[in-house]
C-alpha atoms as a PDB file:
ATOM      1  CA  UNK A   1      -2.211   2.247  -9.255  1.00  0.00           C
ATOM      2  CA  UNK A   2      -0.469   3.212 -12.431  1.00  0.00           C
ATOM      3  CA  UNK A   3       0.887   6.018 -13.892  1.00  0.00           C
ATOM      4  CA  UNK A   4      -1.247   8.813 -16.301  1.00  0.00           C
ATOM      5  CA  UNK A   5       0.002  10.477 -18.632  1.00  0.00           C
ATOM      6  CA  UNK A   6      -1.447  13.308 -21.012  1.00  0.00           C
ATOM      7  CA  UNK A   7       0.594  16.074 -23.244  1.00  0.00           C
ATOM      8  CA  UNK A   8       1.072  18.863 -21.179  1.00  0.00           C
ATOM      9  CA  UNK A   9       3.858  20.752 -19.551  1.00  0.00           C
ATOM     10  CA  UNK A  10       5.031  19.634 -15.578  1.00  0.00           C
ATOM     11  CA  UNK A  11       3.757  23.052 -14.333  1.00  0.00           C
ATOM     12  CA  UNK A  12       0.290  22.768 -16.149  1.00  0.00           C
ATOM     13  CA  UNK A  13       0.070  19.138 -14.410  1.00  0.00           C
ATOM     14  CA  UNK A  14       0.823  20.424 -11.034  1.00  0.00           C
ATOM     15  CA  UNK A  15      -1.803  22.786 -11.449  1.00  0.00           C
ATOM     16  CA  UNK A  16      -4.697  20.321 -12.450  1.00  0.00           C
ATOM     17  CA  UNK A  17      -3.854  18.456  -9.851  1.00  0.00           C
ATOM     18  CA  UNK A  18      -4.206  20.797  -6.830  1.00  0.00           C
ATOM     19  CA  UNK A  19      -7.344  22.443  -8.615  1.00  0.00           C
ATOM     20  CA  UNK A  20     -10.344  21.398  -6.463  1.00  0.00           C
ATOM     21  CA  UNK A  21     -12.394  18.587  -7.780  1.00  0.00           C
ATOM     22  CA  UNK A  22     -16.026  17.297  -7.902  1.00  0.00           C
ATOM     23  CA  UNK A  23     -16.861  14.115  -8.261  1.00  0.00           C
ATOM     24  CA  UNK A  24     -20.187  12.004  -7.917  1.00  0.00           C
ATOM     25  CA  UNK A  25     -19.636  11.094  -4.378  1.00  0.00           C
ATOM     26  CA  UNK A  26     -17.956  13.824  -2.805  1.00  0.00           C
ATOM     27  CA  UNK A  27     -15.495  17.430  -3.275  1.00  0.00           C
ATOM     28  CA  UNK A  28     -12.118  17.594  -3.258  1.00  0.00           C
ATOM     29  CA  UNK A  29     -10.035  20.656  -2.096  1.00  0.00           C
ATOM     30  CA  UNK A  30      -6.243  20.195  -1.910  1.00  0.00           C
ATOM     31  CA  UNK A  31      -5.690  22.916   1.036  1.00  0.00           C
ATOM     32  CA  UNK A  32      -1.909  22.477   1.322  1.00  0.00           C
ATOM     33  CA  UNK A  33       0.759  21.784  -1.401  1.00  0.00           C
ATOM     34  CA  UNK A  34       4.720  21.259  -1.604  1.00  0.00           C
ATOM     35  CA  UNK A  35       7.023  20.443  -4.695  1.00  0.00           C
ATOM     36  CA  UNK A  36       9.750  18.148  -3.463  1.00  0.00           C
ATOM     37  CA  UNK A  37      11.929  17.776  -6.698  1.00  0.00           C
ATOM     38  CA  UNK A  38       9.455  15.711  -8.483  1.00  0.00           C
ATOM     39  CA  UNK A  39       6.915  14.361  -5.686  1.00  0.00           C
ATOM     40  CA  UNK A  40       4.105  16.879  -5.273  1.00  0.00           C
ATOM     41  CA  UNK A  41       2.528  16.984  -1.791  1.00  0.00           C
ATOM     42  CA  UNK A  42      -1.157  17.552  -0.725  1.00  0.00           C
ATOM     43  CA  UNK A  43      -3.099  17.758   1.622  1.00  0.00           C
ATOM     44  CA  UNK A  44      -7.138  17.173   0.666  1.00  0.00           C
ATOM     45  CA  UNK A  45      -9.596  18.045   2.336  1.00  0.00           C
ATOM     46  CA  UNK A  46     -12.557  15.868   1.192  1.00  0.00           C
ATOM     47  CA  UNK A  47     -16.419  17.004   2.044  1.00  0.00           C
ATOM     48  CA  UNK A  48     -18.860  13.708   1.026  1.00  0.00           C
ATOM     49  CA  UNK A  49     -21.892  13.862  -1.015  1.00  0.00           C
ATOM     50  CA  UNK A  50     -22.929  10.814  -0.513  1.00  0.00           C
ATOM     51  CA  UNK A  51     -22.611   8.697   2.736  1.00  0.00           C
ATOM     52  CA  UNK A  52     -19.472   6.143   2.880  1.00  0.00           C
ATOM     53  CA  UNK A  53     -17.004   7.592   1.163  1.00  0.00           C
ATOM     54  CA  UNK A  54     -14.164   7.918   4.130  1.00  0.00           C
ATOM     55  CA  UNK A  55     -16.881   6.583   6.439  1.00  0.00           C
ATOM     56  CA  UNK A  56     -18.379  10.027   6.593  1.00  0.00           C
ATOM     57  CA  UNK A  57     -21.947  11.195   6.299  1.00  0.00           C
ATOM     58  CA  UNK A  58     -23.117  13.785   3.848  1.00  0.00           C
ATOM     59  CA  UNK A  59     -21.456  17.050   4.450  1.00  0.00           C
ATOM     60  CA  UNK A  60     -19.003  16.144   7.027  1.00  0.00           C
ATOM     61  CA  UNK A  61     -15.388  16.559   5.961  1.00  0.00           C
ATOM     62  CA  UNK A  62     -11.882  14.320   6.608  1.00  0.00           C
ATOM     63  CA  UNK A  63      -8.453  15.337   5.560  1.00  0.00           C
ATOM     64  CA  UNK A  64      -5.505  12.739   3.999  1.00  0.00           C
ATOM     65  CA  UNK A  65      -2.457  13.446   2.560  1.00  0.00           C
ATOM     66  CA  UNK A  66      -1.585  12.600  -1.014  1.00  0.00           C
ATOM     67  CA  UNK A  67       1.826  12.181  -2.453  1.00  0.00           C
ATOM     68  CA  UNK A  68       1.981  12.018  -6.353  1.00  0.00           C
ATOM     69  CA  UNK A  69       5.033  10.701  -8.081  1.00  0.00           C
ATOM     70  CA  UNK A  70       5.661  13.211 -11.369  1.00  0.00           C
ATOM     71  CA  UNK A  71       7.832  11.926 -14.259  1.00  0.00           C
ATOM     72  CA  UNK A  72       8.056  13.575 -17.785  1.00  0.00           C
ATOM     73  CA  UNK A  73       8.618  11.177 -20.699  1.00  0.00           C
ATOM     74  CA  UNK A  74       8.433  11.999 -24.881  1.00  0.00           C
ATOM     75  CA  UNK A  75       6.672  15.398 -24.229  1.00  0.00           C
ATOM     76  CA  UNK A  76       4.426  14.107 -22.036  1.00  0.00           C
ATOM     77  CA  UNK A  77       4.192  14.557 -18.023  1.00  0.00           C
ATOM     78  CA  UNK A  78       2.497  11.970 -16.001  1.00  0.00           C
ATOM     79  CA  UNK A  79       2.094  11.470 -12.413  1.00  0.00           C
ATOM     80  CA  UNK A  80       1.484   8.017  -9.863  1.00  0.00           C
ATOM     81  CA  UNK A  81      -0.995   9.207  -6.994  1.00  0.00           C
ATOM     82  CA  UNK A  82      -0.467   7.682  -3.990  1.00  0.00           C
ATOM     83  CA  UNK A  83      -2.122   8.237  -0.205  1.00  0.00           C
ATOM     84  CA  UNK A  84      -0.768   7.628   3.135  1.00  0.00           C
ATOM     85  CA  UNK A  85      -2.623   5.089   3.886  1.00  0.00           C
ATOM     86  CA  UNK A  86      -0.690   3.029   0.919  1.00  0.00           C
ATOM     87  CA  UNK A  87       2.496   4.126   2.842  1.00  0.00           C
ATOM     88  CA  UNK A  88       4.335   5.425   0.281  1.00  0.00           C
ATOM     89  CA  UNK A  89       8.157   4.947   0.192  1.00  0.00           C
ATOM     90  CA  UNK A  90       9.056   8.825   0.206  1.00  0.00           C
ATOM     91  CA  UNK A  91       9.237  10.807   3.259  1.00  0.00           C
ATOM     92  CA  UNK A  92       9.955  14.393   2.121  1.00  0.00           C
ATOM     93  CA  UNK A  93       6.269  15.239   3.013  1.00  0.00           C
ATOM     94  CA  UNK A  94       6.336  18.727   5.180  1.00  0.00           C
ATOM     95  CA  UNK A  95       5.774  17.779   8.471  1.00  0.00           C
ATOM     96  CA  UNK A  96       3.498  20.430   9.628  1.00  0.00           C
ATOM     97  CA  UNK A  97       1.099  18.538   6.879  1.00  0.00           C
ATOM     98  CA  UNK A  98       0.545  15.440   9.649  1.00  0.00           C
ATOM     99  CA  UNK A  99      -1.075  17.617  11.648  1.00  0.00           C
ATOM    100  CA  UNK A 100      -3.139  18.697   8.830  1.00  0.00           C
ATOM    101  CA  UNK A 101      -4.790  15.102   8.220  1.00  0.00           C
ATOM    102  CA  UNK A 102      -5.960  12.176  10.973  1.00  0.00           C
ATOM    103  CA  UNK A 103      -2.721   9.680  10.949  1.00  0.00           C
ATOM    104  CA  UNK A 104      -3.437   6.656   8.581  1.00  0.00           C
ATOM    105  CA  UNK A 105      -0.228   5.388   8.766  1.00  0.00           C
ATOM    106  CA  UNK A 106       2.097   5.483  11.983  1.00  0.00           C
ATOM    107  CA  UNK A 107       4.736   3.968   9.958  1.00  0.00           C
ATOM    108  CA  UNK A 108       4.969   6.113   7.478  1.00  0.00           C
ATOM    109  CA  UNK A 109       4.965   9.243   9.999  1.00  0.00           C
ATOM    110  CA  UNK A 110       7.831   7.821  11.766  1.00  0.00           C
ATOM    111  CA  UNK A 111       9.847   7.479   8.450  1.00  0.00           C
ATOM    112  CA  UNK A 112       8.298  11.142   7.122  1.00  0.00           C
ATOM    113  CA  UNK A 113      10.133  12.502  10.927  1.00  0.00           C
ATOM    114  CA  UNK A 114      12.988  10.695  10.710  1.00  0.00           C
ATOM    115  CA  UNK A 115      13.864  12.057   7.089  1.00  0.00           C
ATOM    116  CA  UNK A 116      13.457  15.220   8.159  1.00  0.00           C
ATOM    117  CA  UNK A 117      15.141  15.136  11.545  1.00  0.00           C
ATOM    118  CA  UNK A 118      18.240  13.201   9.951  1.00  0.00           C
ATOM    119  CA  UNK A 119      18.445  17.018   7.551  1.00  0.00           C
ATOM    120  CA  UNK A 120      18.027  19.477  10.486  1.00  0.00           C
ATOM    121  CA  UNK A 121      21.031  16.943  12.305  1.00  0.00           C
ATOM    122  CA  UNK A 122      23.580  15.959   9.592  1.00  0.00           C
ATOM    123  CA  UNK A 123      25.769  13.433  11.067  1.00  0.00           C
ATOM    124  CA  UNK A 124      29.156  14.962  12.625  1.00  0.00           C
ATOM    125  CA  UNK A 125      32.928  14.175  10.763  1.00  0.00           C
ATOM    126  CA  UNK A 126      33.938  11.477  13.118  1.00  0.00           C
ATOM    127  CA  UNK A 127      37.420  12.363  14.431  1.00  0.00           C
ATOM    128  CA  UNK A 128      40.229   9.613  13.527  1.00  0.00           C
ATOM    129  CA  UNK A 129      42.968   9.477  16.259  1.00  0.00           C
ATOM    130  CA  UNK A 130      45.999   7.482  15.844  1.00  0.00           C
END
């Protein structure tokens, strides 16, 4: 996927894109968000209209999490969505939010804990003797 851009400000893109959304084939509620420096997190919540979508029937609901890259450029602010399952290559996602969504990518959820336990356990000044 590619990146989209329109002519607003970064704060009135973060908040389109955590608004809830309605599409032909199902809803989208983003029921959990985080700003890491410029990756927004989500969590979404999606309830089908239509059978399929996620392998769900109508009405039944599934959960992924959604990282979008945001980048501001001439005026403009623009974001790259990504998903989990696409394993993105950023790992700052709150880790309560895995146990917010069915794992789609163990990979990724390894990296997301190791980021996270590597900033709770900053490596110790190694002592020089001589």
């Amino acid at each position: 996927m590619g990146w989209y851009y329109s002519r607003q400000t970064r704060a009135q893109l973060i908040q389109e894109l955590i608004q809830p959304q309605e599409g032909e084939r199902a809803y989208y509620d983003v029921i959990a968000h985080a700003l890491r420096g410029n990756v927004l997190w989500s969590v979404v919540r999606i309830t089908a209209k239509q059978a399929g979508i996620f392998s769900l029937d109508i009405g039944e609901t599934t959960s992924f999490i959604r990282c979008d890259l945001l980048q501001g450029s001439g005026g403009e602010w623009g974001h790259k969505p990504l998903e989990e399952s696409m394993h993105p290559y950023y790992y700052s996602c709150p880790v309560r939010y895995l146990d917010m969504a069915p794992e789609q990518c163990r990979e990724w959820r390894e990296g997301v804990r190791a980021y996270h336990t590597r900033r709770r356990n900053p490596r110790s000044p190694v002592a020089m003797t001589g």
